[in-house]
PDB file of N, CA and C in Angstrom:
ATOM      1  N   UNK A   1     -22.355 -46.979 114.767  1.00  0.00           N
ATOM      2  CA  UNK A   1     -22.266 -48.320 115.286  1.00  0.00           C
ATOM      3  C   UNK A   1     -22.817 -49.292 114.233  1.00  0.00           C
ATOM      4  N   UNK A   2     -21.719 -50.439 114.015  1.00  0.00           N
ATOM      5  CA  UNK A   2     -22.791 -51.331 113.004  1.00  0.00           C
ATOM      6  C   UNK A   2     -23.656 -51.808 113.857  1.00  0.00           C
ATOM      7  N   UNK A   3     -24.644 -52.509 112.820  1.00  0.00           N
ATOM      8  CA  UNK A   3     -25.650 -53.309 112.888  1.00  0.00           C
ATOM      9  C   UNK A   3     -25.528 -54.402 113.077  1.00  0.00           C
ATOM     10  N   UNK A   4     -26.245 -54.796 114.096  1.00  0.00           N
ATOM     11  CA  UNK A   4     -25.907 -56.759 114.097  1.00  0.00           C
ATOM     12  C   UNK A   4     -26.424 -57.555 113.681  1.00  0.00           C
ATOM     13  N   UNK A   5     -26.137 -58.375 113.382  1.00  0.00           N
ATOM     14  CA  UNK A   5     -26.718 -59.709 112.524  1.00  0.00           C
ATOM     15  C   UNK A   5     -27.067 -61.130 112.739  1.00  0.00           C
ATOM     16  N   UNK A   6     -28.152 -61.305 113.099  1.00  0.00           N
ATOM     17  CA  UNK A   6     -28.520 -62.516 113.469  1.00  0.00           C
ATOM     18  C   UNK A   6     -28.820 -63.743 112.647  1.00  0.00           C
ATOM     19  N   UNK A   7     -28.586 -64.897 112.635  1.00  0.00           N
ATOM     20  CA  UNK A   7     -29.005 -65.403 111.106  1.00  0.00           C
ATOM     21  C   UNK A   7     -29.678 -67.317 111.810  1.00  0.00           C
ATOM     22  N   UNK A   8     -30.788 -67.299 111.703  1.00  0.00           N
ATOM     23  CA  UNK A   8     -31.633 -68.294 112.218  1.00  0.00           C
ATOM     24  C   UNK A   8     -31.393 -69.844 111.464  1.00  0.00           C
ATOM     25  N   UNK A   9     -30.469 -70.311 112.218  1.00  0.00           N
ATOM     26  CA  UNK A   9     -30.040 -71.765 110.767  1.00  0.00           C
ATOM     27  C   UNK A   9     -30.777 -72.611 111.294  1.00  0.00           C
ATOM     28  N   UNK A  10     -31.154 -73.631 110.036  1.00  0.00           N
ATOM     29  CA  UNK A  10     -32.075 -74.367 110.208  1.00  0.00           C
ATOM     30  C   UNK A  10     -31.602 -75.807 109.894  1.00  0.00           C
ATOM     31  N   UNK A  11     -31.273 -76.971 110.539  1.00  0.00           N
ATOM     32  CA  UNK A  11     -30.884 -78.381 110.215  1.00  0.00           C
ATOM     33  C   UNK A  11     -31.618 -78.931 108.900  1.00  0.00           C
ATOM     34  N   UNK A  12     -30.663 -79.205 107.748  1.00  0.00           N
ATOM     35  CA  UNK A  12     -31.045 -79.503 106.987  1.00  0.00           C
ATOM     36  C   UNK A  12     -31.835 -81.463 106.971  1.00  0.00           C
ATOM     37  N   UNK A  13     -33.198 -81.457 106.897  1.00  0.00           N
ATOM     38  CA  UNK A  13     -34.333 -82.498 107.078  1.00  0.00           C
ATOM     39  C   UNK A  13     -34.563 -81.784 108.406  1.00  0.00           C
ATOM     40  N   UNK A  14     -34.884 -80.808 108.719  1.00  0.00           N
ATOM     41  CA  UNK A  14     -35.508 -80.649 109.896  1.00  0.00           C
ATOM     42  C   UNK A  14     -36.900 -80.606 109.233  1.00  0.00           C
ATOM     43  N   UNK A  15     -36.572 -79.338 109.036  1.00  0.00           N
ATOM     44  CA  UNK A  15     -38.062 -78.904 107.787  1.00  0.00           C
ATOM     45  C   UNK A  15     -37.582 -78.585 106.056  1.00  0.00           C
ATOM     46  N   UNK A  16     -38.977 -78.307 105.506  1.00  0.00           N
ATOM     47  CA  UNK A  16     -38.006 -78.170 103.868  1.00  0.00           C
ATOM     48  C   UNK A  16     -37.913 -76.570 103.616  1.00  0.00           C
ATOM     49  N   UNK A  17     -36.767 -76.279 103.106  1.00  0.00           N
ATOM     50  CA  UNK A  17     -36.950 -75.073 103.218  1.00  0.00           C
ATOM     51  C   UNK A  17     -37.794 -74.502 101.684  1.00  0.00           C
ATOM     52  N   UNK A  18     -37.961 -73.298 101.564  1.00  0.00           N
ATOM     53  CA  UNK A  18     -39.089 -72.781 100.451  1.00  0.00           C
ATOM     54  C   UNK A  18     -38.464 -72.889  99.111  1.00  0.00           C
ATOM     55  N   UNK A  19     -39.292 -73.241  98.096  1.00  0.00           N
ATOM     56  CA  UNK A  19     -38.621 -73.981  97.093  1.00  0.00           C
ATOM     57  C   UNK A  19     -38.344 -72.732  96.044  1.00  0.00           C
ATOM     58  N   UNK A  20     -36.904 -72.625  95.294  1.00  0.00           N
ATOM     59  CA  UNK A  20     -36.463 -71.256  94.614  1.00  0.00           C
ATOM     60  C   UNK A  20     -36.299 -70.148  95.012  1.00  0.00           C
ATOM     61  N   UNK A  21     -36.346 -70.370  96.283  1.00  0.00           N
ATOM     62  CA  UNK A  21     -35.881 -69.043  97.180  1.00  0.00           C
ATOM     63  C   UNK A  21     -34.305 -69.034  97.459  1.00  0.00           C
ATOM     64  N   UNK A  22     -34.199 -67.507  97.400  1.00  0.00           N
ATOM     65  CA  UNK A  22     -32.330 -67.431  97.445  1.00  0.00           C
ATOM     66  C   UNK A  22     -31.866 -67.760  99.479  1.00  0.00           C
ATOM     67  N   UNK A  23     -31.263 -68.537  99.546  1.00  0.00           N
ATOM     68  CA  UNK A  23     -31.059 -69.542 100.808  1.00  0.00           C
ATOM     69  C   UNK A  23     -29.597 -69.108 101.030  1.00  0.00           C
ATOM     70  N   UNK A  24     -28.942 -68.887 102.331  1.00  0.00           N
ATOM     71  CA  UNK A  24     -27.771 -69.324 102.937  1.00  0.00           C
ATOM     72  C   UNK A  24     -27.615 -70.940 103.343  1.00  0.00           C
ATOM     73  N   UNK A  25     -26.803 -71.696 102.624  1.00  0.00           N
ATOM     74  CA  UNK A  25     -26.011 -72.816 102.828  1.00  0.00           C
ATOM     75  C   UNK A  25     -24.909 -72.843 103.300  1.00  0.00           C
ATOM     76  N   UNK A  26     -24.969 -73.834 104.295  1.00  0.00           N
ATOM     77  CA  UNK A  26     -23.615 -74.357 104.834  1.00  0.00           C
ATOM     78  C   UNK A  26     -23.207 -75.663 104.843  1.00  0.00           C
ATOM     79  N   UNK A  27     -22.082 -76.094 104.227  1.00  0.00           N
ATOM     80  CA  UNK A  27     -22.143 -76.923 103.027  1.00  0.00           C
ATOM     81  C   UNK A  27     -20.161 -77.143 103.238  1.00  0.00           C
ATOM     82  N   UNK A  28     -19.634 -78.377 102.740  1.00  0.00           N
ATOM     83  CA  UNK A  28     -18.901 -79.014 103.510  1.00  0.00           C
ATOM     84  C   UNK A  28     -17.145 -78.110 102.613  1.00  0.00           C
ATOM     85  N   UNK A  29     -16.647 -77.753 103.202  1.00  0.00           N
ATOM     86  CA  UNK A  29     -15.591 -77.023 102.402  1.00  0.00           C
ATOM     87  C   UNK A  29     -14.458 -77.685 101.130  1.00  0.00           C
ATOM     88  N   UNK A  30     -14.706 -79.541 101.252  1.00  0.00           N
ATOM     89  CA  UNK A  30     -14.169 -79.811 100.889  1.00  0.00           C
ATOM     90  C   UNK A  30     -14.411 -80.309  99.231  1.00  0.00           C
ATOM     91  N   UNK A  31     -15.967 -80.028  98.794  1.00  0.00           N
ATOM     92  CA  UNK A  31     -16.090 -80.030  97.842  1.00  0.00           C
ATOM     93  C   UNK A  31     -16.814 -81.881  97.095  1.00  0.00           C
ATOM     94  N   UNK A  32     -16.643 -81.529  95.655  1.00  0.00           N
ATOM     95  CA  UNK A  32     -16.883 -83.013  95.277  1.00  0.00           C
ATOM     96  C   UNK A  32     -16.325 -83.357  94.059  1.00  0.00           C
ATOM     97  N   UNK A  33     -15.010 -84.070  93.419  1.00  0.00           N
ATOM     98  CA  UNK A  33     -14.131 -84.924  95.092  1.00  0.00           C
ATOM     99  C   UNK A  33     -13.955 -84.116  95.970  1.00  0.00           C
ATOM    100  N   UNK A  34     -13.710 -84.624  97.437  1.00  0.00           N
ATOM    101  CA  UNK A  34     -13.432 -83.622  98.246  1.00  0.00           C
ATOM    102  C   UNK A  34     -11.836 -83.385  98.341  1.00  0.00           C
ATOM    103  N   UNK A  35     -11.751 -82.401  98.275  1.00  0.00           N
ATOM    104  CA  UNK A  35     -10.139 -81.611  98.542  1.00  0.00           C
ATOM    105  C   UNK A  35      -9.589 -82.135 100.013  1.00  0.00           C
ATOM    106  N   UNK A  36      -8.246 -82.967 100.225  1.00  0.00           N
ATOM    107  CA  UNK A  36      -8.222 -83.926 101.498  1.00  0.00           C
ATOM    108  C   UNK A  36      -8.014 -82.948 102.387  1.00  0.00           C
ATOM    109  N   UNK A  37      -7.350 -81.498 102.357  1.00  0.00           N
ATOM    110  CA  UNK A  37      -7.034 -80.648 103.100  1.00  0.00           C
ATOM    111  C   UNK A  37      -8.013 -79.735 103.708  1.00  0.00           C
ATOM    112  N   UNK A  38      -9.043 -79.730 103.157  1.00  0.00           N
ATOM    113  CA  UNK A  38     -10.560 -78.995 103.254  1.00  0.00           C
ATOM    114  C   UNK A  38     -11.738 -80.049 104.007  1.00  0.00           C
ATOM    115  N   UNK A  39     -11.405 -81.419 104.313  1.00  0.00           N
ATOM    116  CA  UNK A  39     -12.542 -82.217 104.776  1.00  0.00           C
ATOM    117  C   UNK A  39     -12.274 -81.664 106.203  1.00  0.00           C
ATOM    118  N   UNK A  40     -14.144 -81.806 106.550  1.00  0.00           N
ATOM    119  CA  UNK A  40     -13.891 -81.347 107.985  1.00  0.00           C
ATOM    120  C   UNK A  40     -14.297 -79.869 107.821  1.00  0.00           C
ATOM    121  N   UNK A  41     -14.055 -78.778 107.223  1.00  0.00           N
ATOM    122  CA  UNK A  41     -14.147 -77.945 107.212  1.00  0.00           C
ATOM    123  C   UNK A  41     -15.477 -77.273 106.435  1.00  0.00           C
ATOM    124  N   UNK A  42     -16.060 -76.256 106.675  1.00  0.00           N
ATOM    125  CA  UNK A  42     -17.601 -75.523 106.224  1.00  0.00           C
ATOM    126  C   UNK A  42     -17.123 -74.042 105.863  1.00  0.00           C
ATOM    127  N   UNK A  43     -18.031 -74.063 104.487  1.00  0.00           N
ATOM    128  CA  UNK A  43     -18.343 -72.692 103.798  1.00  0.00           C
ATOM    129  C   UNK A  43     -19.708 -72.341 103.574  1.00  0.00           C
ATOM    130  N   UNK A  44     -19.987 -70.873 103.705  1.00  0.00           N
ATOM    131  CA  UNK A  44     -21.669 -70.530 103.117  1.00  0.00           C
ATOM    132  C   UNK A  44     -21.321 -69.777 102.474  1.00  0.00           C
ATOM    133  N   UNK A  45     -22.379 -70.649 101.165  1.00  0.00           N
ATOM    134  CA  UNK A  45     -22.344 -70.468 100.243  1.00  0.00           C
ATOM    135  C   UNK A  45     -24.135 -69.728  99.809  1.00  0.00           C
ATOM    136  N   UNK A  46     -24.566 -69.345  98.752  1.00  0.00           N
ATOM    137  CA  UNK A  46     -25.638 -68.676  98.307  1.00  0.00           C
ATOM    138  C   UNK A  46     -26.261 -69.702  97.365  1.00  0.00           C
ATOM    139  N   UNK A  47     -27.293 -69.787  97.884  1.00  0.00           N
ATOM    140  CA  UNK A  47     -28.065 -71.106  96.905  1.00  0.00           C
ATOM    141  C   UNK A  47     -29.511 -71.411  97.110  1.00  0.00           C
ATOM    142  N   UNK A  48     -30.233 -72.253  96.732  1.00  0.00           N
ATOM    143  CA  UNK A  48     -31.864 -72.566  96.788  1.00  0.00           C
ATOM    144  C   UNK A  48     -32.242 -73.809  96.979  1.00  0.00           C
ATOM    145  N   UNK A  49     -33.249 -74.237  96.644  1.00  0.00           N
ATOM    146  CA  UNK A  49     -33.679 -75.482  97.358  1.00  0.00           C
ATOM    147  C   UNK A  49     -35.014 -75.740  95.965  1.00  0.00           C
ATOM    148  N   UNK A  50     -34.500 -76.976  95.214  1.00  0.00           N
ATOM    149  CA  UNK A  50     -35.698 -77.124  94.043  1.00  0.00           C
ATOM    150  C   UNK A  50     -36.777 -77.726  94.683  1.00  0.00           C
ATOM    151  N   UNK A  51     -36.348 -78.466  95.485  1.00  0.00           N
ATOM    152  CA  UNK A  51     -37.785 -78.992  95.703  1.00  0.00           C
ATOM    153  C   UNK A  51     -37.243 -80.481  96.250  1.00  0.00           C
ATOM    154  N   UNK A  52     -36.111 -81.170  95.667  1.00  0.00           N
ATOM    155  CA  UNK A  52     -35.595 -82.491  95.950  1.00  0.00           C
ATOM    156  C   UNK A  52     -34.301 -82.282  96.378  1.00  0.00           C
ATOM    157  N   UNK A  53     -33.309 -81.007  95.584  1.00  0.00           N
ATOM    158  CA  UNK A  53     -32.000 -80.976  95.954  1.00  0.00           C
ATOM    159  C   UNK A  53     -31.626 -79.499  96.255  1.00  0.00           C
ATOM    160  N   UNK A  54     -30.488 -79.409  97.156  1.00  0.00           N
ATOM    161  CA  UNK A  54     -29.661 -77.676  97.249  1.00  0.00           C
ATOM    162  C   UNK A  54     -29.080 -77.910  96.061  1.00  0.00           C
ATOM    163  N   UNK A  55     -29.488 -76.728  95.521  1.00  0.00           N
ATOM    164  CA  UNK A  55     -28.341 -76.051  94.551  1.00  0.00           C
ATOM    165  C   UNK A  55     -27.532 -74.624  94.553  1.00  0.00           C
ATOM    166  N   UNK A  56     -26.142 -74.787  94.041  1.00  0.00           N
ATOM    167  CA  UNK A  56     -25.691 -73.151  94.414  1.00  0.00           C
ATOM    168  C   UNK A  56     -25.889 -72.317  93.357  1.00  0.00           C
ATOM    169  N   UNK A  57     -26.192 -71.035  94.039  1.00  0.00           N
ATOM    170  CA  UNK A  57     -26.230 -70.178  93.039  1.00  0.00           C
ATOM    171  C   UNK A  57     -25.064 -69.731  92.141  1.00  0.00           C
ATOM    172  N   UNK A  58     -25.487 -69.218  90.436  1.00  0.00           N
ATOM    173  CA  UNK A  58     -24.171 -68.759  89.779  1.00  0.00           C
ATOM    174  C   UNK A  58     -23.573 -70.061  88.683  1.00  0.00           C
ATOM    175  N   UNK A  59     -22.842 -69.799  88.325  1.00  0.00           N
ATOM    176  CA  UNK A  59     -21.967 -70.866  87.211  1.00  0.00           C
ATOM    177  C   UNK A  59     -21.047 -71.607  88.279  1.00  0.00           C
ATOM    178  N   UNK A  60     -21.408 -72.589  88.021  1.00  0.00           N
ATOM    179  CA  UNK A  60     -19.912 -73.173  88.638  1.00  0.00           C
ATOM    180  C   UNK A  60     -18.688 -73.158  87.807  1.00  0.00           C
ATOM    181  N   UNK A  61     -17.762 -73.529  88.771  1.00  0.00           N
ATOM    182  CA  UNK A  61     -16.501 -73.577  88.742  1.00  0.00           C
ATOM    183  C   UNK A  61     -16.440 -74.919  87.805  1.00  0.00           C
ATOM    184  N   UNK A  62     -14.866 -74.948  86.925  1.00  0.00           N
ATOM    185  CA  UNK A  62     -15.150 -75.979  85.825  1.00  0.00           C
ATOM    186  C   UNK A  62     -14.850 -77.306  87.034  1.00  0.00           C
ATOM    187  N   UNK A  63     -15.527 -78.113  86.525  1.00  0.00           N
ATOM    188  CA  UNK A  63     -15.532 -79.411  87.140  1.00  0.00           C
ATOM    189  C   UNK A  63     -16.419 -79.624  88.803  1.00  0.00           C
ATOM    190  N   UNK A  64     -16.943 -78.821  89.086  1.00  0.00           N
ATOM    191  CA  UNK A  64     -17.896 -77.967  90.432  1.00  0.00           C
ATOM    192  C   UNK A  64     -19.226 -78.585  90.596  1.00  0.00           C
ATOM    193  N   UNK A  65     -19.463 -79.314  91.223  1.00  0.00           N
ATOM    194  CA  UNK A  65     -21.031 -80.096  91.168  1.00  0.00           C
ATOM    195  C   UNK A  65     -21.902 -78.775  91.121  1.00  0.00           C
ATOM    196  N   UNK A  66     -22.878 -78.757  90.747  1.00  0.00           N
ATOM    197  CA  UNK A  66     -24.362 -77.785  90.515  1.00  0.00           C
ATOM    198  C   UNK A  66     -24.601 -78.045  92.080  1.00  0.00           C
ATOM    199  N   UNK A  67     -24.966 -79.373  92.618  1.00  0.00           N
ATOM    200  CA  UNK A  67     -26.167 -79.574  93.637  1.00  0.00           C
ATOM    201  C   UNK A  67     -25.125 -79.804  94.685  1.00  0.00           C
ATOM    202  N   UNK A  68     -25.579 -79.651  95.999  1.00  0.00           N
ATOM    203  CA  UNK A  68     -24.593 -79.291  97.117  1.00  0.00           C
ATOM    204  C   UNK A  68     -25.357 -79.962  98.222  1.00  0.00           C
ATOM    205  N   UNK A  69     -24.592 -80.710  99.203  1.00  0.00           N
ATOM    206  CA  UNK A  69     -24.856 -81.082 100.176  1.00  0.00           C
ATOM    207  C   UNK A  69     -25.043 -80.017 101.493  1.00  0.00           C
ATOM    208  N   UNK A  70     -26.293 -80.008 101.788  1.00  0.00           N
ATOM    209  CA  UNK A  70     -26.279 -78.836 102.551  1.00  0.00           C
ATOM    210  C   UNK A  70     -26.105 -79.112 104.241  1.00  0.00           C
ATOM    211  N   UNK A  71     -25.299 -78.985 105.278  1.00  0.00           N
ATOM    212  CA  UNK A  71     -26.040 -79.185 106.407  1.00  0.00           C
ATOM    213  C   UNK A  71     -26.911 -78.516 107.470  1.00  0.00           C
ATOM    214  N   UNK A  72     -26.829 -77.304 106.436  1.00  0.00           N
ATOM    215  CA  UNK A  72     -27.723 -75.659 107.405  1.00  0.00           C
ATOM    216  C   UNK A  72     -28.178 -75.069 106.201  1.00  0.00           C
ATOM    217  N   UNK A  73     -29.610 -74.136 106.146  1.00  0.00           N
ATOM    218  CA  UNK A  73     -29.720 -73.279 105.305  1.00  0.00           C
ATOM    219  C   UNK A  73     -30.715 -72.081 106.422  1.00  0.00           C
ATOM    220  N   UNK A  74     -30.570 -71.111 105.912  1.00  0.00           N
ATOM    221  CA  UNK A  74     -31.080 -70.356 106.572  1.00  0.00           C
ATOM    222  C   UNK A  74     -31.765 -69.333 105.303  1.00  0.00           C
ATOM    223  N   UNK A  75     -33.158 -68.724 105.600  1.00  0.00           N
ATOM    224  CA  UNK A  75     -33.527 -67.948 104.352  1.00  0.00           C
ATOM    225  C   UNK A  75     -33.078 -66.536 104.448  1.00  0.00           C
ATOM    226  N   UNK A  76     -33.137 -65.631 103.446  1.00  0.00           N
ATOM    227  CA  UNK A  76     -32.915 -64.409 103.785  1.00  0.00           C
ATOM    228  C   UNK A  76     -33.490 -63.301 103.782  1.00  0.00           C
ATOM    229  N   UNK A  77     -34.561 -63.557 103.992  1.00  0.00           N
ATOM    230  CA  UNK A  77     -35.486 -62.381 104.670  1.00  0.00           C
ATOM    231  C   UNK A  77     -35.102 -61.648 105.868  1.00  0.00           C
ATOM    232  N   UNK A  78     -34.743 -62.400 106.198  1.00  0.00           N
ATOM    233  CA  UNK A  78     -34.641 -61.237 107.620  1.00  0.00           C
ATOM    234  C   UNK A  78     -33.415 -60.007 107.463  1.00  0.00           C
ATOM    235  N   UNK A  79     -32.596 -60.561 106.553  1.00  0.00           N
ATOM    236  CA  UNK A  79     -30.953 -59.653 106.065  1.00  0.00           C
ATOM    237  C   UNK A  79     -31.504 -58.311 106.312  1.00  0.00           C
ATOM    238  N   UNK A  80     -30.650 -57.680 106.741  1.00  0.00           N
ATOM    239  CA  UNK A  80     -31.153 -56.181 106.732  1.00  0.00           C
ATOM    240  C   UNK A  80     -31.166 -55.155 105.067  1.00  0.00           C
ATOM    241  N   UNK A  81     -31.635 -54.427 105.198  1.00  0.00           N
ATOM    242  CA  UNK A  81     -32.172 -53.631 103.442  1.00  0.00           C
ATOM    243  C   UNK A  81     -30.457 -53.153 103.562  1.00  0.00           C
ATOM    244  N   UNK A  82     -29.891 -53.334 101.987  1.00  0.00           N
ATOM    245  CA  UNK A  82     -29.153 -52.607 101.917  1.00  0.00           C
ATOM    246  C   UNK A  82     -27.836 -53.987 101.838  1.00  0.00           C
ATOM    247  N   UNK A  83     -27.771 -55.096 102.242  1.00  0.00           N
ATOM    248  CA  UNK A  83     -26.909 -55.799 102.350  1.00  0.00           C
ATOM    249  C   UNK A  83     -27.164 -56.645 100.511  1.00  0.00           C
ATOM    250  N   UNK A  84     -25.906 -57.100 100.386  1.00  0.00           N
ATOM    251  CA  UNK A  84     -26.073 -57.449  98.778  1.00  0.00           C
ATOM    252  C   UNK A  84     -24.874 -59.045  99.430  1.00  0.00           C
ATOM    253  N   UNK A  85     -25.329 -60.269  98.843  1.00  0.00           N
ATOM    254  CA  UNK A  85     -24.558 -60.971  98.372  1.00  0.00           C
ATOM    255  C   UNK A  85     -24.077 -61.577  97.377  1.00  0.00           C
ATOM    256  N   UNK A  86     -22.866 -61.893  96.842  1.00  0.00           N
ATOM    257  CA  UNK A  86     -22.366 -62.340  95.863  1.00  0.00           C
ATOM    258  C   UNK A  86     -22.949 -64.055  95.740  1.00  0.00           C
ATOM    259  N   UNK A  87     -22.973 -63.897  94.036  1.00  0.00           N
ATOM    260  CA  UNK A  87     -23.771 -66.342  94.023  1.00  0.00           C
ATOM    261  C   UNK A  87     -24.623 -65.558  93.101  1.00  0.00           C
ATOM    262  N   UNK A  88     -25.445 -64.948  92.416  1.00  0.00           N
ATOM    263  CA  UNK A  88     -26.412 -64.485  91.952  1.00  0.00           C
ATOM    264  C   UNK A  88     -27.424 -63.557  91.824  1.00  0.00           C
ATOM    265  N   UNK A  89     -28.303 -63.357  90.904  1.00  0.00           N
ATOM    266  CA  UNK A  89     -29.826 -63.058  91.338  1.00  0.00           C
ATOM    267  C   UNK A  89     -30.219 -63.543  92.595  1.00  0.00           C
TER     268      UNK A  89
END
């Protein structure tokens, strides 16, 4: 039987989340410019929190903002051992 997965999201300005820690973001699908066919729509993505801005993890894509508007992040501690995501270290 798998395992289930719970994942505790947190409103981004609720609280701050921990600074350089690897973070689940959820973050607007349409990008920046935004893609007109993608507004409206959400992706999570793998990323951190410096201290002032989200950033995603990994190289971006050519022309790909670094810093990301987040509207959820959730940390990942709780992930169960054994789960790996793609975005980085």
């Amino acid at each position: 039987m798998a395992e289930e997965l719970t994942i505790h999201w947190v409103q981004s300005g609720e609280h701050d989340p921990p600074v350089g820690k690897r973070l689940l973001l959820i973050v607007t699908a349409a990008g920046e410019p935004p893609d007109a066919q993608l507004i409206g729509l959400s992706e999570v993505v793998v990323g951190y929190w410096t201290g002032d801005h989200f950033r995603k993890r990994g190289a971006p894509e050519p022309g790909e903002a670094i810093e990301v508007r987040a509207t959820h992040w959730a940390t990942l501690d709780s992930l169960p051992k054994g789960i790996r995501l793609k975005g980085g270290a």
